[in-house]
PDB file of N, CA and C in Angstrom:
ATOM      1  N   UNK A   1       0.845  -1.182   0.000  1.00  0.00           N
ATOM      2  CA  UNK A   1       0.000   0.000   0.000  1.00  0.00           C
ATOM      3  C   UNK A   1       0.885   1.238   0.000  1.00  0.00           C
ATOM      4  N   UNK A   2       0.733   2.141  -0.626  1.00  0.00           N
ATOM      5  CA  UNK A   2       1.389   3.321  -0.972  1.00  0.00           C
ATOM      6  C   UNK A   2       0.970   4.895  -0.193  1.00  0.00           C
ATOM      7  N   UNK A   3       2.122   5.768   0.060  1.00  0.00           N
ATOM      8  CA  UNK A   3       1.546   6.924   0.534  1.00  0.00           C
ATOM      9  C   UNK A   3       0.662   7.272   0.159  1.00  0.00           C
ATOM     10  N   UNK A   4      -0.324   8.207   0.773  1.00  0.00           N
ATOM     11  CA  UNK A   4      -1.187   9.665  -0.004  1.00  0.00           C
ATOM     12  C   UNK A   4      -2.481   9.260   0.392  1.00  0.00           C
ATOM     13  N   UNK A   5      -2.735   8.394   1.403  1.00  0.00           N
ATOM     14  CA  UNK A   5      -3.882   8.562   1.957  1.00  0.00           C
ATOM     15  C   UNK A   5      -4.684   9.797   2.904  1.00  0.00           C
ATOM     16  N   UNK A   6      -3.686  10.655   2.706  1.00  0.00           N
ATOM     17  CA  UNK A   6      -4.171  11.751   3.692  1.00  0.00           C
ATOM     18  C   UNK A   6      -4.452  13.001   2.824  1.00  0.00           C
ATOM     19  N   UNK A   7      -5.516  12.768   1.591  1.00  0.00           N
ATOM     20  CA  UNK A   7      -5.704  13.921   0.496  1.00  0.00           C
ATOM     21  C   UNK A   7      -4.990  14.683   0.242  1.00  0.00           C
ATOM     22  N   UNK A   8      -3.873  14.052  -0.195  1.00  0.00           N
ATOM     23  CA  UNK A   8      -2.519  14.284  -1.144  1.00  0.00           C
ATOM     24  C   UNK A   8      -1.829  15.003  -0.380  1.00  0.00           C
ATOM     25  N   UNK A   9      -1.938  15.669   0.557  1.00  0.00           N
ATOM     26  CA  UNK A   9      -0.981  16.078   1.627  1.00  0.00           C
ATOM     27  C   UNK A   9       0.121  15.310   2.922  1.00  0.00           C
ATOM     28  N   UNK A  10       1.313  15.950   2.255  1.00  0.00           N
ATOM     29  CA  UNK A  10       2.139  14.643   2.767  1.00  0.00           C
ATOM     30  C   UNK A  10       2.729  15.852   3.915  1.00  0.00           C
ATOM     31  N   UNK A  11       2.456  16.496   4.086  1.00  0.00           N
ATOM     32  CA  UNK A  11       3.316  17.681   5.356  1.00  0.00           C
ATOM     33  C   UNK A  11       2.588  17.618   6.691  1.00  0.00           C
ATOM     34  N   UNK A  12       3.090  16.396   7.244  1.00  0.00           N
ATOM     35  CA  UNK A  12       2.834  16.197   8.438  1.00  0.00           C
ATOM     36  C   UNK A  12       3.645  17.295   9.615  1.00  0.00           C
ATOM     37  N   UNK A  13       2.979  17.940  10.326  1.00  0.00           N
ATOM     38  CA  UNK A  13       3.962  18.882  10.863  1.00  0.00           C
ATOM     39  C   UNK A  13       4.360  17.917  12.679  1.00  0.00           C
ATOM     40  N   UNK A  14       5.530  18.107  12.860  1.00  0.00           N
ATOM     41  CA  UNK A  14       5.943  17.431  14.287  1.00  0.00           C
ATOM     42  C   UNK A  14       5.316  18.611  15.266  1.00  0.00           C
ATOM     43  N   UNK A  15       5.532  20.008  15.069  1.00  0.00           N
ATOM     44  CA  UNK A  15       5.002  20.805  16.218  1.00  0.00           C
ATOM     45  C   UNK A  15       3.585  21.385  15.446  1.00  0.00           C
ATOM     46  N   UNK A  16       2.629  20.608  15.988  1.00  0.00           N
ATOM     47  CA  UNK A  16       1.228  20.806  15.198  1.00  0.00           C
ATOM     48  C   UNK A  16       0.623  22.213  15.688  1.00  0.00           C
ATOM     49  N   UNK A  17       0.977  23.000  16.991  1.00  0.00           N
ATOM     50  CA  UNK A  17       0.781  24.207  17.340  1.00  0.00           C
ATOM     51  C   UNK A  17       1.718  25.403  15.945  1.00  0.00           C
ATOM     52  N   UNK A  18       2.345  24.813  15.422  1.00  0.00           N
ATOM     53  CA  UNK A  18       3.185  25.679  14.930  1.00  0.00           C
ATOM     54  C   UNK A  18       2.106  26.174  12.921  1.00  0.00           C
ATOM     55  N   UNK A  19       1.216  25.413  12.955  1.00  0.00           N
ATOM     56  CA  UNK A  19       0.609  25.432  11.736  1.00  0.00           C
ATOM     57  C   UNK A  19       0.218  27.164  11.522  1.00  0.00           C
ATOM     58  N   UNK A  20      -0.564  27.465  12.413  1.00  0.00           N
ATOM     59  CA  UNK A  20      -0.676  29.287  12.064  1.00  0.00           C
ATOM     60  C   UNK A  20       0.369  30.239  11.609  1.00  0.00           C
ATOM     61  N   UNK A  21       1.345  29.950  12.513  1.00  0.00           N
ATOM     62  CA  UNK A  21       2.725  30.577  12.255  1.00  0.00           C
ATOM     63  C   UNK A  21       2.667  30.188  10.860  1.00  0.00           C
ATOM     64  N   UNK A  22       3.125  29.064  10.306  1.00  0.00           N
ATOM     65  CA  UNK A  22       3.570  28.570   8.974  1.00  0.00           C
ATOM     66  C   UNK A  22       2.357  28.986   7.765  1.00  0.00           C
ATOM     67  N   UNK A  23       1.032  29.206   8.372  1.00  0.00           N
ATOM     68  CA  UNK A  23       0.619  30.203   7.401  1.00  0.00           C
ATOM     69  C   UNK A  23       0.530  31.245   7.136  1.00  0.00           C
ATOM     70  N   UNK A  24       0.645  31.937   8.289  1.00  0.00           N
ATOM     71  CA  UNK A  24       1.411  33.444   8.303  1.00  0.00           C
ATOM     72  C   UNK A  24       2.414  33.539   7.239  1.00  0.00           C
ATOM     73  N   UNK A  25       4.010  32.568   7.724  1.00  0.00           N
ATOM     74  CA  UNK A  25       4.791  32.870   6.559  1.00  0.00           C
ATOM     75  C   UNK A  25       4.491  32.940   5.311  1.00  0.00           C
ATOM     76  N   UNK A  26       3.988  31.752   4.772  1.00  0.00           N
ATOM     77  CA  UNK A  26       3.610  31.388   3.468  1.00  0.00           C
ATOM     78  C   UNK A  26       2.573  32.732   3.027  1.00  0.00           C
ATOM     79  N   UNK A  27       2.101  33.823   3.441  1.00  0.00           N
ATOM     80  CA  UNK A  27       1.159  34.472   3.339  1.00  0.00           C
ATOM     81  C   UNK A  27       2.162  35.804   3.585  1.00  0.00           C
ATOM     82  N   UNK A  28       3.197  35.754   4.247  1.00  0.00           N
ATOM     83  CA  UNK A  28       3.956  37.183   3.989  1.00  0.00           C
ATOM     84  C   UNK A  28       4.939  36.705   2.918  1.00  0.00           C
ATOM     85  N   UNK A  29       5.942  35.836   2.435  1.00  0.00           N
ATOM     86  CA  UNK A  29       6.636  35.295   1.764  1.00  0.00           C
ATOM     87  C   UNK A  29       6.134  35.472   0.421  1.00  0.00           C
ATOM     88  N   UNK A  30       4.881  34.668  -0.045  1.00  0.00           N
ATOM     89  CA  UNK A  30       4.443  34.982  -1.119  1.00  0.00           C
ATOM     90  C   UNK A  30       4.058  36.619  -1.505  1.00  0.00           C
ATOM     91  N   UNK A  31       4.069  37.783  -0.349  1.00  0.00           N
ATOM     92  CA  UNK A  31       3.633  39.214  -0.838  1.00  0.00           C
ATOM     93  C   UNK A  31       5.217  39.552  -0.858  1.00  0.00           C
ATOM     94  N   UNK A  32       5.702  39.212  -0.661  1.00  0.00           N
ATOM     95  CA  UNK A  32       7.303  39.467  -0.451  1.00  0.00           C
ATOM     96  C   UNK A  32       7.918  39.205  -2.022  1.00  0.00           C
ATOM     97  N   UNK A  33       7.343  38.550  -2.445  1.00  0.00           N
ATOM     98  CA  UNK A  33       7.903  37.794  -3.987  1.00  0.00           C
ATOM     99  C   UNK A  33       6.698  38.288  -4.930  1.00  0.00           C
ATOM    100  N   UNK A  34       5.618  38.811  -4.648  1.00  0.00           N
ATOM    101  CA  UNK A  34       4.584  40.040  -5.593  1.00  0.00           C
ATOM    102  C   UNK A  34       3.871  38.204  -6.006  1.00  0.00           C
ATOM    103  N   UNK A  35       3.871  37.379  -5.510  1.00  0.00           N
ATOM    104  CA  UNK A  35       2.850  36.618  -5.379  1.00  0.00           C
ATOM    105  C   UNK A  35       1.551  36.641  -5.040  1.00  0.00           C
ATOM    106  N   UNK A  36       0.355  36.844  -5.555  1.00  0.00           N
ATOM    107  CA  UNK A  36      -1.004  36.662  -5.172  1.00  0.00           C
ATOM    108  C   UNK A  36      -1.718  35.368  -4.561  1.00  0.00           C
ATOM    109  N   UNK A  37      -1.652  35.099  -3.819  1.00  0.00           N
ATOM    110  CA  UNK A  37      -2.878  33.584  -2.778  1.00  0.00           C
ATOM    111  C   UNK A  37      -4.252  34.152  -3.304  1.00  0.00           C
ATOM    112  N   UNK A  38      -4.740  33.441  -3.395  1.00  0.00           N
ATOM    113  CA  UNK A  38      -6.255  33.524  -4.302  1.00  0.00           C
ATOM    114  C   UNK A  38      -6.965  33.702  -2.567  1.00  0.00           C
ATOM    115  N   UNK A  39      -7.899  34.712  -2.108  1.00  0.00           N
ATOM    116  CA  UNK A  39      -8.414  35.097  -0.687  1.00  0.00           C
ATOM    117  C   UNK A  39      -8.726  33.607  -0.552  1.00  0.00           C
ATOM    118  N   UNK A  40      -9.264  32.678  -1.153  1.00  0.00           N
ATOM    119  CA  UNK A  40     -10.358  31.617  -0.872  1.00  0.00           C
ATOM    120  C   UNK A  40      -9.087  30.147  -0.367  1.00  0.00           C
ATOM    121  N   UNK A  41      -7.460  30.379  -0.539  1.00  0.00           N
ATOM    122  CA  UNK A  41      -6.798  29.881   0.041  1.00  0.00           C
ATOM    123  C   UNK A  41      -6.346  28.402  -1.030  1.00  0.00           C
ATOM    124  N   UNK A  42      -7.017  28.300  -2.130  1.00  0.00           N
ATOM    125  CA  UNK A  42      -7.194  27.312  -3.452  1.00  0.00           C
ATOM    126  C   UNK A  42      -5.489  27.702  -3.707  1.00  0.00           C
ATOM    127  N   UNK A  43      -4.926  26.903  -4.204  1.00  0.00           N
ATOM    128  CA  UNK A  43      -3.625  27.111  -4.675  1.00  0.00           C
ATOM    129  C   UNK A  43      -3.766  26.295  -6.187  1.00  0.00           C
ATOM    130  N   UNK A  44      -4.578  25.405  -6.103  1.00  0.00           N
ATOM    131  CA  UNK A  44      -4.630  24.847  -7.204  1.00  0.00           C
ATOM    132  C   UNK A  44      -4.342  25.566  -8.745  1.00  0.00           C
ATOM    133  N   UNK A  45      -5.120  26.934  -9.032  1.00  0.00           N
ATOM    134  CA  UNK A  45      -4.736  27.422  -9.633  1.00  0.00           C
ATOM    135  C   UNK A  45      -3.808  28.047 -10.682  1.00  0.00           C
ATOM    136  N   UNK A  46      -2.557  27.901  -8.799  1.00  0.00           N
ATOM    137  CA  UNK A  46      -1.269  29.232  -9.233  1.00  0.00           C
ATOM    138  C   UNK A  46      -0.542  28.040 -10.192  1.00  0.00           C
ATOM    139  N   UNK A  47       0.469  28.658 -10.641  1.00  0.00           N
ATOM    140  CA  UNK A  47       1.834  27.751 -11.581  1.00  0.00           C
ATOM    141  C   UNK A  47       2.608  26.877 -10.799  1.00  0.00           C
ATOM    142  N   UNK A  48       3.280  25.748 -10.880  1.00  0.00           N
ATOM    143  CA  UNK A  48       4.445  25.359  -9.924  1.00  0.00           C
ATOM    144  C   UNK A  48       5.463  26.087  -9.580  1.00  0.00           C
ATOM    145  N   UNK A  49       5.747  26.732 -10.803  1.00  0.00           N
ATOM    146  CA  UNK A  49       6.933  27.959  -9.967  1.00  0.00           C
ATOM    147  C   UNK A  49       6.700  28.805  -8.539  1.00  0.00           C
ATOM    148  N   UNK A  50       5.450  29.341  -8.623  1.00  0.00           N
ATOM    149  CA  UNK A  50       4.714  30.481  -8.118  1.00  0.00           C
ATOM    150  C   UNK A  50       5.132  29.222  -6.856  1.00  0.00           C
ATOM    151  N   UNK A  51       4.579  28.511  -6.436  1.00  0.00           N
ATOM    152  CA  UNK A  51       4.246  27.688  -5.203  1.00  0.00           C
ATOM    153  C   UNK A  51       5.579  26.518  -5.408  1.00  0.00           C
ATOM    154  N   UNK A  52       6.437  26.579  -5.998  1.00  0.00           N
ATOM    155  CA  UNK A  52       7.977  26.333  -5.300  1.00  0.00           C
ATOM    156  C   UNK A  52       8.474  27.642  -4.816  1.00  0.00           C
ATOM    157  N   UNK A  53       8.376  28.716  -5.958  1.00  0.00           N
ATOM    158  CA  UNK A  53       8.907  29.665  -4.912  1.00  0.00           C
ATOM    159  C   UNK A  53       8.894  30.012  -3.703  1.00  0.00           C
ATOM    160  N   UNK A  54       7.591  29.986  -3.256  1.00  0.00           N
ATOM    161  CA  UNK A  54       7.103  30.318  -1.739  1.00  0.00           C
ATOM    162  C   UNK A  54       7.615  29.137  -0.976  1.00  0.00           C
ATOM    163  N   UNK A  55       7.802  27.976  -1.698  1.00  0.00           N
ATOM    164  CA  UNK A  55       8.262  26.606  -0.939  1.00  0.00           C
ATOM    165  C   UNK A  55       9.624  26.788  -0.326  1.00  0.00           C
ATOM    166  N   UNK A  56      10.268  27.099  -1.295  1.00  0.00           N
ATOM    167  CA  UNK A  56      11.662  27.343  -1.076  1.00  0.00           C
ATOM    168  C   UNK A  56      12.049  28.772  -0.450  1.00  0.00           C
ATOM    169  N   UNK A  57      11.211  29.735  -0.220  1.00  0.00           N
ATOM    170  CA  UNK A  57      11.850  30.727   0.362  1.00  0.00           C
ATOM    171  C   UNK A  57      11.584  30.560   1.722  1.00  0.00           C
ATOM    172  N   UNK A  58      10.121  29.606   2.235  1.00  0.00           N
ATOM    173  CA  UNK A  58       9.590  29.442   3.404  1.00  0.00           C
ATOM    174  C   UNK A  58      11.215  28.841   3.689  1.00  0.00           C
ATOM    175  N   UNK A  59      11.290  27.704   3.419  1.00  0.00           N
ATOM    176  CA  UNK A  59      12.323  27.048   3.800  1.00  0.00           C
ATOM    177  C   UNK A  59      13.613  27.682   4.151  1.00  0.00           C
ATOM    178  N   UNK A  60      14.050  28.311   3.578  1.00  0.00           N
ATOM    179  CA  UNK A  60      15.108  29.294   3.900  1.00  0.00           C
ATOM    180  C   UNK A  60      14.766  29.966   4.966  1.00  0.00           C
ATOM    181  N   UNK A  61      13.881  30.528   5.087  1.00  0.00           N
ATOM    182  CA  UNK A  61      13.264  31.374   5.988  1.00  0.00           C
ATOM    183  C   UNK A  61      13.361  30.615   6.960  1.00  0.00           C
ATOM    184  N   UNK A  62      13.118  29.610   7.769  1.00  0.00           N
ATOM    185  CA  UNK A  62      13.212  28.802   8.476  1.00  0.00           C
ATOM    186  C   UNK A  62      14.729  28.102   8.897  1.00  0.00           C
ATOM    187  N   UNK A  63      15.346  27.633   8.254  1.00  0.00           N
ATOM    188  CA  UNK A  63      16.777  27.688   7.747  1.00  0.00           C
ATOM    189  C   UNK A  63      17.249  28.887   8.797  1.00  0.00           C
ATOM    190  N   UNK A  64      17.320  30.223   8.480  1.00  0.00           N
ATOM    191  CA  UNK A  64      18.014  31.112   9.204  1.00  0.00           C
ATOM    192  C   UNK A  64      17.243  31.080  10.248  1.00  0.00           C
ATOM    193  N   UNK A  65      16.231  31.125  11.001  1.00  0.00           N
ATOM    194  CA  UNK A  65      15.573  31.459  12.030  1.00  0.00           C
ATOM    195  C   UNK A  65      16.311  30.244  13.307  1.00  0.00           C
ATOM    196  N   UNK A  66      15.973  28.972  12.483  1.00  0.00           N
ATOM    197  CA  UNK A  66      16.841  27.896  13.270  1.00  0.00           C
ATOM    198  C   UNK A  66      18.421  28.072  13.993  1.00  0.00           C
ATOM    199  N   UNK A  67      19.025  28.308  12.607  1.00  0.00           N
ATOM    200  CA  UNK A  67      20.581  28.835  12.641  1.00  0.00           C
ATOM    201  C   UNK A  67      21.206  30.039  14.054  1.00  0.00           C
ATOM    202  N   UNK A  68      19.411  31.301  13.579  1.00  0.00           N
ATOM    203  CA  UNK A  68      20.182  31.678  14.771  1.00  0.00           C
ATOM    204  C   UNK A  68      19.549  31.519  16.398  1.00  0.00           C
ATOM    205  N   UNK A  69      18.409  30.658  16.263  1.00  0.00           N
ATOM    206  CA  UNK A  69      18.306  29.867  17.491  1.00  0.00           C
ATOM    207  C   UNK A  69      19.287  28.772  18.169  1.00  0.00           C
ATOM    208  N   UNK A  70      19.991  27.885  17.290  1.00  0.00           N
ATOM    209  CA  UNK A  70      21.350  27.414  17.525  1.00  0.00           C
ATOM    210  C   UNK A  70      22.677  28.141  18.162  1.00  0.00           C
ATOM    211  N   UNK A  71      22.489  29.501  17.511  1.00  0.00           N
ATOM    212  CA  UNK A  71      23.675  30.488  17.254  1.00  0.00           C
ATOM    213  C   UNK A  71      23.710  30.909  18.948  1.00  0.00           C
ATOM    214  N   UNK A  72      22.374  31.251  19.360  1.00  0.00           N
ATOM    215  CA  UNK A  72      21.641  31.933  20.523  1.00  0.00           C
ATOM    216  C   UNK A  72      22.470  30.769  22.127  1.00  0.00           C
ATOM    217  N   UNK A  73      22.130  29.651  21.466  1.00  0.00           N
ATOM    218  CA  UNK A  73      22.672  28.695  22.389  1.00  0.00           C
ATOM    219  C   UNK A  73      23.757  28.552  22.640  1.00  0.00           C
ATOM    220  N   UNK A  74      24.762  28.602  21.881  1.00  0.00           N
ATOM    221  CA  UNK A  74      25.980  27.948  21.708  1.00  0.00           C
ATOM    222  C   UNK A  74      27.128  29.348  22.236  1.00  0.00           C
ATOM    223  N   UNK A  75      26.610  30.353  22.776  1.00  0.00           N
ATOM    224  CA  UNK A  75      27.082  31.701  22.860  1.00  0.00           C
ATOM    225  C   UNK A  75      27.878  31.659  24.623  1.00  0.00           C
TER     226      UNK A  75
END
């Protein structure tokens, strides 16, 4: 039996409190890059670029935030 029983969404999050935050980003990130989110939250729409971009900048974005929570510790 194969993934994707969970209506094609495979982004299980480990800190499940953290989901608002992560749409926040995805919602300043994409105005940050002159990206439009359709109000009704459908992505289906946009291009793959449009929604890797935001993929990959979230990620980065996250990336440094970590880095300097590490950074914070190790001081």
């Amino acid at each position: 039996m194969g993934q994707g029983g969970n209506n094609g969404n495979s982004n299980n999050l480990v800190v499940k409190q953290a989901s608002g935050a992560l749409e926040q980003l995805k919602y300043e990130v994409a105005q940050e890059l002159g990206i439009a989110i359709p109000q009704d939250g459908y992505q289906g729409n946009m291009t793959s670029y449009e929604n890797g971009s935001i993929g990959g900048f979230i990620t980065k974005r996250l990336v440094t935030i970590a880095e300097q929570q590490l950074a914070g510790q190790f001081r």
